[in-house]
C-alpha atoms as a PDB file:
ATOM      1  CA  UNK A   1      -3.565  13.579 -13.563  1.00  0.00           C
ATOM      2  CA  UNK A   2      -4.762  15.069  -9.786  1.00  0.00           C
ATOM      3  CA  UNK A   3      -3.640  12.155  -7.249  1.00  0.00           C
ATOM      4  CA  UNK A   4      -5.629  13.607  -4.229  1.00  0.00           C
ATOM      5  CA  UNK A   5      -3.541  12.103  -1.278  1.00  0.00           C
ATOM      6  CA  UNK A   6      -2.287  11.621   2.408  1.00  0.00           C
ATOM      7  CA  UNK A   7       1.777  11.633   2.924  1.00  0.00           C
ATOM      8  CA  UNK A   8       1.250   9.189   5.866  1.00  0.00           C
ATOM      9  CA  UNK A   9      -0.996   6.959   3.861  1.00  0.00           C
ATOM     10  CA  UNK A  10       0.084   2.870   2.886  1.00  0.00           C
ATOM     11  CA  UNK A  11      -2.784   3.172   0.043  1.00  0.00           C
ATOM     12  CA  UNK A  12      -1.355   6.547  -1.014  1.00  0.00           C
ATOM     13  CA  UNK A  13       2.105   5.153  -1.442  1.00  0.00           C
ATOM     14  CA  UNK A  14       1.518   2.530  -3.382  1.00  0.00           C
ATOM     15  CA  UNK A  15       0.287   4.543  -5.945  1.00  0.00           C
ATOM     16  CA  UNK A  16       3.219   7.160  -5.610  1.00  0.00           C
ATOM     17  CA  UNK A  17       5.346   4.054  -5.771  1.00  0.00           C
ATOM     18  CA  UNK A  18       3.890   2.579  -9.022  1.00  0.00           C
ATOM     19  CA  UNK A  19       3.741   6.302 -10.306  1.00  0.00           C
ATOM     20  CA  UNK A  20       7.596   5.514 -10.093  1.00  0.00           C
ATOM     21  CA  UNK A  21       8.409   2.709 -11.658  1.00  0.00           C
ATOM     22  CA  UNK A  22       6.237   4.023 -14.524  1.00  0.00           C
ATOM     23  CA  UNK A  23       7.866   7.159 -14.625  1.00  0.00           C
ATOM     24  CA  UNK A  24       4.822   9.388 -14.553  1.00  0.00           C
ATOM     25  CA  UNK A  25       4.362  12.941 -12.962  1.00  0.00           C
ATOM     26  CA  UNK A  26       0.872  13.509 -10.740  1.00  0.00           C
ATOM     27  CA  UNK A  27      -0.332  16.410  -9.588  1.00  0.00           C
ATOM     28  CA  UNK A  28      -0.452  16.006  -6.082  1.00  0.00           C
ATOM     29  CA  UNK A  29      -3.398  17.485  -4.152  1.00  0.00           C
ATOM     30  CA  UNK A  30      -2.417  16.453  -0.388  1.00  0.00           C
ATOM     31  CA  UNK A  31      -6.060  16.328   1.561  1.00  0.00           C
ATOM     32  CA  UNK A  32      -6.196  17.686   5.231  1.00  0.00           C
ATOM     33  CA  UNK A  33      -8.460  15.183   7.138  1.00  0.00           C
ATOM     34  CA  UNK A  34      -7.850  17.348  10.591  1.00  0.00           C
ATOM     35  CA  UNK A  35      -9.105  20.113   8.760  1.00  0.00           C
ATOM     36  CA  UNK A  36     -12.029  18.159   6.875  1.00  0.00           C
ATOM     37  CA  UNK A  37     -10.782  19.082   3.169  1.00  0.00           C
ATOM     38  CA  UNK A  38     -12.514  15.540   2.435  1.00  0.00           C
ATOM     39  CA  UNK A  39     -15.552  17.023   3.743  1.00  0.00           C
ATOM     40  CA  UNK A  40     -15.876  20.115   1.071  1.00  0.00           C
ATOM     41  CA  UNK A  41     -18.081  19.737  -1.440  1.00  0.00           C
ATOM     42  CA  UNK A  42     -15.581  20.368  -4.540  1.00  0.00           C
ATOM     43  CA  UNK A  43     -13.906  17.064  -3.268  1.00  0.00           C
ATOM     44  CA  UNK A  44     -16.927  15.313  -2.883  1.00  0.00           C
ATOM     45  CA  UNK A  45     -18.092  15.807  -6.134  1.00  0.00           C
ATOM     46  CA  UNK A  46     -15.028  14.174  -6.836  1.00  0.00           C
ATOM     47  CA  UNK A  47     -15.171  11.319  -4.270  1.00  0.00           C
ATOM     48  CA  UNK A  48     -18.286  10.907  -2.845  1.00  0.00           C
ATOM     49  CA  UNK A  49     -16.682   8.625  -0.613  1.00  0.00           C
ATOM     50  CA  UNK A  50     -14.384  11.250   0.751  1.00  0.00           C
ATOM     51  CA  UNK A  51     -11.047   9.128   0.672  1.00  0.00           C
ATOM     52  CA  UNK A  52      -7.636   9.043  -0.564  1.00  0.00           C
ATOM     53  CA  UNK A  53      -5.870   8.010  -2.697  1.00  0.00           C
ATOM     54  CA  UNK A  54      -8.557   9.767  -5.751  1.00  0.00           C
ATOM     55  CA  UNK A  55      -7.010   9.890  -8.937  1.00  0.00           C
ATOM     56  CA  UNK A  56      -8.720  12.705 -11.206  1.00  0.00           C
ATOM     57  CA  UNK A  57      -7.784  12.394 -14.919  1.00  0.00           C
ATOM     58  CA  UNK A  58      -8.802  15.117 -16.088  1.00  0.00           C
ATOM     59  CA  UNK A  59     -11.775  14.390 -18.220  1.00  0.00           C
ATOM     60  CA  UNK A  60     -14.039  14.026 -15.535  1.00  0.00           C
ATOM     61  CA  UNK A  61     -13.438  10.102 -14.651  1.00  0.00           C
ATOM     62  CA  UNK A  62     -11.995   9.927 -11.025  1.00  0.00           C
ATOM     63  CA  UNK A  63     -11.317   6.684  -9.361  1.00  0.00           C
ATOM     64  CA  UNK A  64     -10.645   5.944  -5.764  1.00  0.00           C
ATOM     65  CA  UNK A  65      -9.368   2.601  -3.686  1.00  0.00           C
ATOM     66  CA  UNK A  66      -5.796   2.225  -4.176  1.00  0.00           C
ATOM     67  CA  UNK A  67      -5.956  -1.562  -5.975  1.00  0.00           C
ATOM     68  CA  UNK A  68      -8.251  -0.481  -8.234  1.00  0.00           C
ATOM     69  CA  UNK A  69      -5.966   2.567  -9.115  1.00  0.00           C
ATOM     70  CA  UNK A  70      -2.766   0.580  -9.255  1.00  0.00           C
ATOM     71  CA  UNK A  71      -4.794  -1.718 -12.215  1.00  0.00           C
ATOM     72  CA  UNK A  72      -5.938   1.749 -14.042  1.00  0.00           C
ATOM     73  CA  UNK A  73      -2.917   2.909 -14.586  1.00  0.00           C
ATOM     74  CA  UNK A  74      -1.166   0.071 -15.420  1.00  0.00           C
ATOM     75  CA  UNK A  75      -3.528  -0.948 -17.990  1.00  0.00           C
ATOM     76  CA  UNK A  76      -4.513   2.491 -19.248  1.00  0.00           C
ATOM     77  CA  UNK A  77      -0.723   3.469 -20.058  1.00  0.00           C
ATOM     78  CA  UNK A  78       0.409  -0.009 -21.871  1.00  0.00           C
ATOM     79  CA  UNK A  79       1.435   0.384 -24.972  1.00  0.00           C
ATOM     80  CA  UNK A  80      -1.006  -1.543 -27.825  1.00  0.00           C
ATOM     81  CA  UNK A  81      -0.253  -5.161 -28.370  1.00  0.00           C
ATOM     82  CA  UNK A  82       2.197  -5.273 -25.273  1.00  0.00           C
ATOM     83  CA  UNK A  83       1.578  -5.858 -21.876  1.00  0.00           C
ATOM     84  CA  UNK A  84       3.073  -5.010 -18.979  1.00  0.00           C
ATOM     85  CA  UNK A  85       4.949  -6.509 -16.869  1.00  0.00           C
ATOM     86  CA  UNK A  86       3.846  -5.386 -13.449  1.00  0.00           C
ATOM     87  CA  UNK A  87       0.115  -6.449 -14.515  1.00  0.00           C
ATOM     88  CA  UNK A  88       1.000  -9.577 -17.355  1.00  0.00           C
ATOM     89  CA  UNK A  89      -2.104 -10.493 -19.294  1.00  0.00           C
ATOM     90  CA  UNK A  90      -2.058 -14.507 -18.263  1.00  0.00           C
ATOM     91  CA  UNK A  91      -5.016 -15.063 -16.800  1.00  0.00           C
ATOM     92  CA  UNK A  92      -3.888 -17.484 -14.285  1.00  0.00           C
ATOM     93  CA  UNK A  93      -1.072 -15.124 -13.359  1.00  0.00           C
ATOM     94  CA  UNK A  94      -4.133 -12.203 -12.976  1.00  0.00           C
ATOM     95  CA  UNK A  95      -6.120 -14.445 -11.148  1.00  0.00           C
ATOM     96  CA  UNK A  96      -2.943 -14.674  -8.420  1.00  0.00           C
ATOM     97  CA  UNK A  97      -2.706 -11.105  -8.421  1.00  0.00           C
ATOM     98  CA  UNK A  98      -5.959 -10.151  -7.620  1.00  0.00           C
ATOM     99  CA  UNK A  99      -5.981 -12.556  -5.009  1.00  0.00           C
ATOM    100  CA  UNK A 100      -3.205 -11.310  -3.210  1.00  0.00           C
ATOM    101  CA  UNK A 101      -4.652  -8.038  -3.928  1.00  0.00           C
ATOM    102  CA  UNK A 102      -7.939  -9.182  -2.059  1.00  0.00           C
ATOM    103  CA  UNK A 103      -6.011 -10.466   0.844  1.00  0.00           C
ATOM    104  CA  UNK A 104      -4.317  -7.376   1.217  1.00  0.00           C
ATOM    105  CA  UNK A 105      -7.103  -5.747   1.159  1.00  0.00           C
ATOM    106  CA  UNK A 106      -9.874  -7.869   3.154  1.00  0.00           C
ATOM    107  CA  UNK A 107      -6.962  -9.343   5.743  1.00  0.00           C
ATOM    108  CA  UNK A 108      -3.625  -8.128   5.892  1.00  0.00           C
ATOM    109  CA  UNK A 109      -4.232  -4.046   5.447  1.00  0.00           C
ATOM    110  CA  UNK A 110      -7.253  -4.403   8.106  1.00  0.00           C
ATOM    111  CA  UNK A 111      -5.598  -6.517  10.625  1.00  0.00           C
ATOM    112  CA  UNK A 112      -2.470  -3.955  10.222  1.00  0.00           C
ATOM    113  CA  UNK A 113      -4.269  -0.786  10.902  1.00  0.00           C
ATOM    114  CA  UNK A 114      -6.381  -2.634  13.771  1.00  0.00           C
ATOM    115  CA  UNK A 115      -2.922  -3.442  15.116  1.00  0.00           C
ATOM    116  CA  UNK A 116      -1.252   0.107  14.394  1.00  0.00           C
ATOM    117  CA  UNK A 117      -4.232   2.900  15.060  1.00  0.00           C
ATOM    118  CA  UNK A 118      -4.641   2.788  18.856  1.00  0.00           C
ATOM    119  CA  UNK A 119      -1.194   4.186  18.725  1.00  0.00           C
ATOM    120  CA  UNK A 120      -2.254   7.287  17.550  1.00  0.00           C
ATOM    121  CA  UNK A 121      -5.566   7.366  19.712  1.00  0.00           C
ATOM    122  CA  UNK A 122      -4.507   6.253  23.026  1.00  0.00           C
ATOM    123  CA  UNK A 123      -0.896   5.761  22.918  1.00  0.00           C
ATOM    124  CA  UNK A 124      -0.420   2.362  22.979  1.00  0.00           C
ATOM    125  CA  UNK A 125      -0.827  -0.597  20.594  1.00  0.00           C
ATOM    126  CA  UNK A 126      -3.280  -2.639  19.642  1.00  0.00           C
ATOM    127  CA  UNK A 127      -4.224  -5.878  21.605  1.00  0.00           C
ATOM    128  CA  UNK A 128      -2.492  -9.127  22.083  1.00  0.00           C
ATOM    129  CA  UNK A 129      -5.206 -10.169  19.485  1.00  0.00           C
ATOM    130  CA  UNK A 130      -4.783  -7.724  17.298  1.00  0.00           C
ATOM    131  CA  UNK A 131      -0.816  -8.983  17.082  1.00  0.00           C
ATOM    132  CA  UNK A 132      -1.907 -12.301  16.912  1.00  0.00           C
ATOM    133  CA  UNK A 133      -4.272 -11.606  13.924  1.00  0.00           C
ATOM    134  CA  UNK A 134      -0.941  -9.737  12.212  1.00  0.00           C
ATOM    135  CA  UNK A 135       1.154 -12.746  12.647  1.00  0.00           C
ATOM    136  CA  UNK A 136      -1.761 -15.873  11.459  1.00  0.00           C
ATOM    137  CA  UNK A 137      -1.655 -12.885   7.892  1.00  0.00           C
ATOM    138  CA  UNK A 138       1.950 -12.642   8.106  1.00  0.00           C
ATOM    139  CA  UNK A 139       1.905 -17.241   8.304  1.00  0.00           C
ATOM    140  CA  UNK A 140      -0.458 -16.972   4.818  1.00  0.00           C
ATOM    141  CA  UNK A 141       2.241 -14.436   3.227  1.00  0.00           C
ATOM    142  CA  UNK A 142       4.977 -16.588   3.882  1.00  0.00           C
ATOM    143  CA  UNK A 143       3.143 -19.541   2.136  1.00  0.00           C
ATOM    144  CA  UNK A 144       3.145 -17.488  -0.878  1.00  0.00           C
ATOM    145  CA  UNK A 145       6.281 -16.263  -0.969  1.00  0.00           C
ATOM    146  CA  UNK A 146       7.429 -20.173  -0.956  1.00  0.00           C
ATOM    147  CA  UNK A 147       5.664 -20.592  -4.046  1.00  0.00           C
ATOM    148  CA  UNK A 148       6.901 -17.776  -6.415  1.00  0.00           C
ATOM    149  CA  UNK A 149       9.883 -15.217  -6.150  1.00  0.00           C
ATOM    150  CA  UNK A 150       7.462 -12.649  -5.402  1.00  0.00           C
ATOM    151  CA  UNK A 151       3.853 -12.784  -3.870  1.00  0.00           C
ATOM    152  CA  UNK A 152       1.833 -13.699  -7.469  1.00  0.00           C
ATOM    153  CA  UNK A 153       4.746 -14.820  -9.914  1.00  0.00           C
ATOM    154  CA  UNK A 154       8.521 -14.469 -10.583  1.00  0.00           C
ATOM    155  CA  UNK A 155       8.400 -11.287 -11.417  1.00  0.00           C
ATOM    156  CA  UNK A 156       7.245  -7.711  -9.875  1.00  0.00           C
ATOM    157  CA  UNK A 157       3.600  -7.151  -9.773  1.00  0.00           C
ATOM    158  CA  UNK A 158       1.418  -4.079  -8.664  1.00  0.00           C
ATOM    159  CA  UNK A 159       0.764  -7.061  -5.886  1.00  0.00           C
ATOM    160  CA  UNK A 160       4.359  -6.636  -4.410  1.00  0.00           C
ATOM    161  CA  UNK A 161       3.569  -2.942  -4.612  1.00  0.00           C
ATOM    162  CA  UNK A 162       0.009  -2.708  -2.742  1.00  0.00           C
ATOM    163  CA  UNK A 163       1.216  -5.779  -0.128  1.00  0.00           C
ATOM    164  CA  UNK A 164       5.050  -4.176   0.247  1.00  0.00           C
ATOM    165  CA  UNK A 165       3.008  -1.039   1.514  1.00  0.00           C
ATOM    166  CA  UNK A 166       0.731  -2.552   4.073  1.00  0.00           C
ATOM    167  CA  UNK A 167       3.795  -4.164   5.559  1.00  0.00           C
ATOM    168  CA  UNK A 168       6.250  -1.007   5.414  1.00  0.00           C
ATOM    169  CA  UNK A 169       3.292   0.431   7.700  1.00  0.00           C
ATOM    170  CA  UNK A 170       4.300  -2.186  10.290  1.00  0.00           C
ATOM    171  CA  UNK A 171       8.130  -0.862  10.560  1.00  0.00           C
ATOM    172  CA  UNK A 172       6.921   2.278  11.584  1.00  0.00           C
ATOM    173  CA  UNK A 173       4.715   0.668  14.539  1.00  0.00           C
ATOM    174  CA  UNK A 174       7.849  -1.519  15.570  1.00  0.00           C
ATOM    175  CA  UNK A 175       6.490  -5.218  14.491  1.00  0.00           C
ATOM    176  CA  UNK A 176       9.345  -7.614  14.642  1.00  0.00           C
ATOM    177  CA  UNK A 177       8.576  -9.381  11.484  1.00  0.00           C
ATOM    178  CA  UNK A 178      12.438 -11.204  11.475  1.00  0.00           C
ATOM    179  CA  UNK A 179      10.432 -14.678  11.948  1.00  0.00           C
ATOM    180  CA  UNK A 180       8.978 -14.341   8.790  1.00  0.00           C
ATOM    181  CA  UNK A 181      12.375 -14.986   7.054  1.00  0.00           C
ATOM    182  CA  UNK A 182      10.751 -15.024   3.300  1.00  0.00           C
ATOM    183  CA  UNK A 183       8.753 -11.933   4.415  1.00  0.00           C
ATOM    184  CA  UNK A 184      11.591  -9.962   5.830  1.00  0.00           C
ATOM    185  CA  UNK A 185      13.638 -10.960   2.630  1.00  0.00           C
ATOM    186  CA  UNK A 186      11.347  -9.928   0.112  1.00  0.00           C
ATOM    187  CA  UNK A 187      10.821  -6.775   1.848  1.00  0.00           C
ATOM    188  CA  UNK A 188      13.960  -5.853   2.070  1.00  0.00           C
ATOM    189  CA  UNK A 189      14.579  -6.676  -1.992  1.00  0.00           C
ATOM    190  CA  UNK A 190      11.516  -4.328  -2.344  1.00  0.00           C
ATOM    191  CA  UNK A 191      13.317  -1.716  -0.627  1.00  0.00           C
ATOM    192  CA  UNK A 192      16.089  -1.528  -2.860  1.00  0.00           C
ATOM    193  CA  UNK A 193      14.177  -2.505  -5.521  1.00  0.00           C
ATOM    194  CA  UNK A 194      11.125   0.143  -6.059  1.00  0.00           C
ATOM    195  CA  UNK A 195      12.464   3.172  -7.517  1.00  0.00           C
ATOM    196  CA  UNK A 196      11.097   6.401  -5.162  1.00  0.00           C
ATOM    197  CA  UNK A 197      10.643   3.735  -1.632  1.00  0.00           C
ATOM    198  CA  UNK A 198      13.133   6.488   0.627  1.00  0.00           C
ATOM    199  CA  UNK A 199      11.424   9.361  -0.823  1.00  0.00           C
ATOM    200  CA  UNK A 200       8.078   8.221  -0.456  1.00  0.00           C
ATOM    201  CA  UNK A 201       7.804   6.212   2.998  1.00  0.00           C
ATOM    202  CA  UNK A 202      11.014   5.876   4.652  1.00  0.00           C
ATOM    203  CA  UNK A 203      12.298  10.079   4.619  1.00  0.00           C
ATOM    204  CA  UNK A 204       8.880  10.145   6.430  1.00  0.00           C
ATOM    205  CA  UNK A 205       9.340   7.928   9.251  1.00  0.00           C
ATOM    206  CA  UNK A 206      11.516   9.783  12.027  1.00  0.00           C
ATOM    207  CA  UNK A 207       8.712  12.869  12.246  1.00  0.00           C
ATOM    208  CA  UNK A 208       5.731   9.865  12.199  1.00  0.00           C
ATOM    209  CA  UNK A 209       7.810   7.679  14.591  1.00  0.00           C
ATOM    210  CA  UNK A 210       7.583  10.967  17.495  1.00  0.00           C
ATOM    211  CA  UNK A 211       3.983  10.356  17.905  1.00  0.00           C
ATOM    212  CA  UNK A 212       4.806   6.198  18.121  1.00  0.00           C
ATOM    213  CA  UNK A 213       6.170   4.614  21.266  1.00  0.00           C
ATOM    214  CA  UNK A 214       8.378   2.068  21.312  1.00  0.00           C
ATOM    215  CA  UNK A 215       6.579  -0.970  23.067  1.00  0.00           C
ATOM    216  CA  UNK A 216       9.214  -2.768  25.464  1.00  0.00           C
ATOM    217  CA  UNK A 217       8.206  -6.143  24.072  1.00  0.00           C
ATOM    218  CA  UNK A 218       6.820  -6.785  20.620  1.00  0.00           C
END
């Protein structure tokens, strides 16, 4: 499988990360935005959309948008008659999944990057809004974490995965997330807990964290 990618990319980890826990090998393809590799035409016959993460399998079926890759694999590699255990078949338990899933993608993830980006554009944050926004996501994420162990059930879901992502993103802009207690704690399970997290996002943060300054208050 190509996994067409960006090494400073939340929706690109996740699906390194669950590539991990399942064990499998991708061949990575990392995409040059500066340079406009999205723009050539052999990827966009690939993606029309020109993003990352694309997953090519190889019998000409790509897919792109990171949730919808995170369900893919999970469901293409079960074995027959089982299920697995980051993506259980329960419907109820799928219907939490994919709604944290939505969040992350429709709420947290955009009011993140809204929050993060003007770093690397102007060298600052984003607004006192744009924090705000961050924390009234960060309120609805520590509702669910009071509910279940993890953000859809008591066990690991590609949920954690895509969600544990979006916030990792926000250690590397310097969000003080410590009065989120349930937040901060599952995070920092997460950390220990996903197989591949150092190699992935964290060996990456001291060369990323040169072009991020260090707001005086946050």
């Amino acid at each position: 499988m190509d996994l067409y990618y960006m090494p400073i990319s939340p929706p690109c980890w996740s699906i390194l990360l669950l590539g991990r826990q399942l064990d499998l090998t991708f061949n990575l393809k990392e995409i040059d935005f500066k340079a406009e590799e999205h723009k050539k035409p052999e990827f966009l016959k690939i993606n029309p959309a020109h993003t990352v993460p694309t997953l090519a399998v190889g019998d000409g079926y790509a897919l792109s948008e990171s949730r919808a890759i995170l369900v893919y694999l999970v469901e293409s590699l079960k074995t027959e008659g089982q299920e697995n255990s980051l993506y259980p078949r329960d419907a109820k338990t799928r219907g939490l999944i994919h709604n944290r899933l939505d969040f992350d993608l429709g709420t947290l993830y955009q009011r993140i990057i809204a929050y993060c980006s003007p770093q690397w554009k102007s060298g600052s944050m984003g607004t006192e809004e744009n924090r705000t926004k961050v924390q009234d996501a960060f309120e609805l994420l520590e509702v669910f974490l009071s509910k279940t162990k993890y953000v859809a059930a008591d066990q690991l879901t590609i949920a954690d995965i895509s969600l544990f992502v979006s916030v990792s993103l926000l250690d590397l802009c310097y969000f003080d997330r410590s009065g989120y207690g349930k937040v901060a704690a599952w995070h920092d399970v997460l950390k220990k807990e996903l197989v591949g997290y150092e190699d992935v996002i964290a060996k990456g943060f001291p060369e990323w964290r040169k072009h991020v300054t260090k707001p005086e208050t946050n």
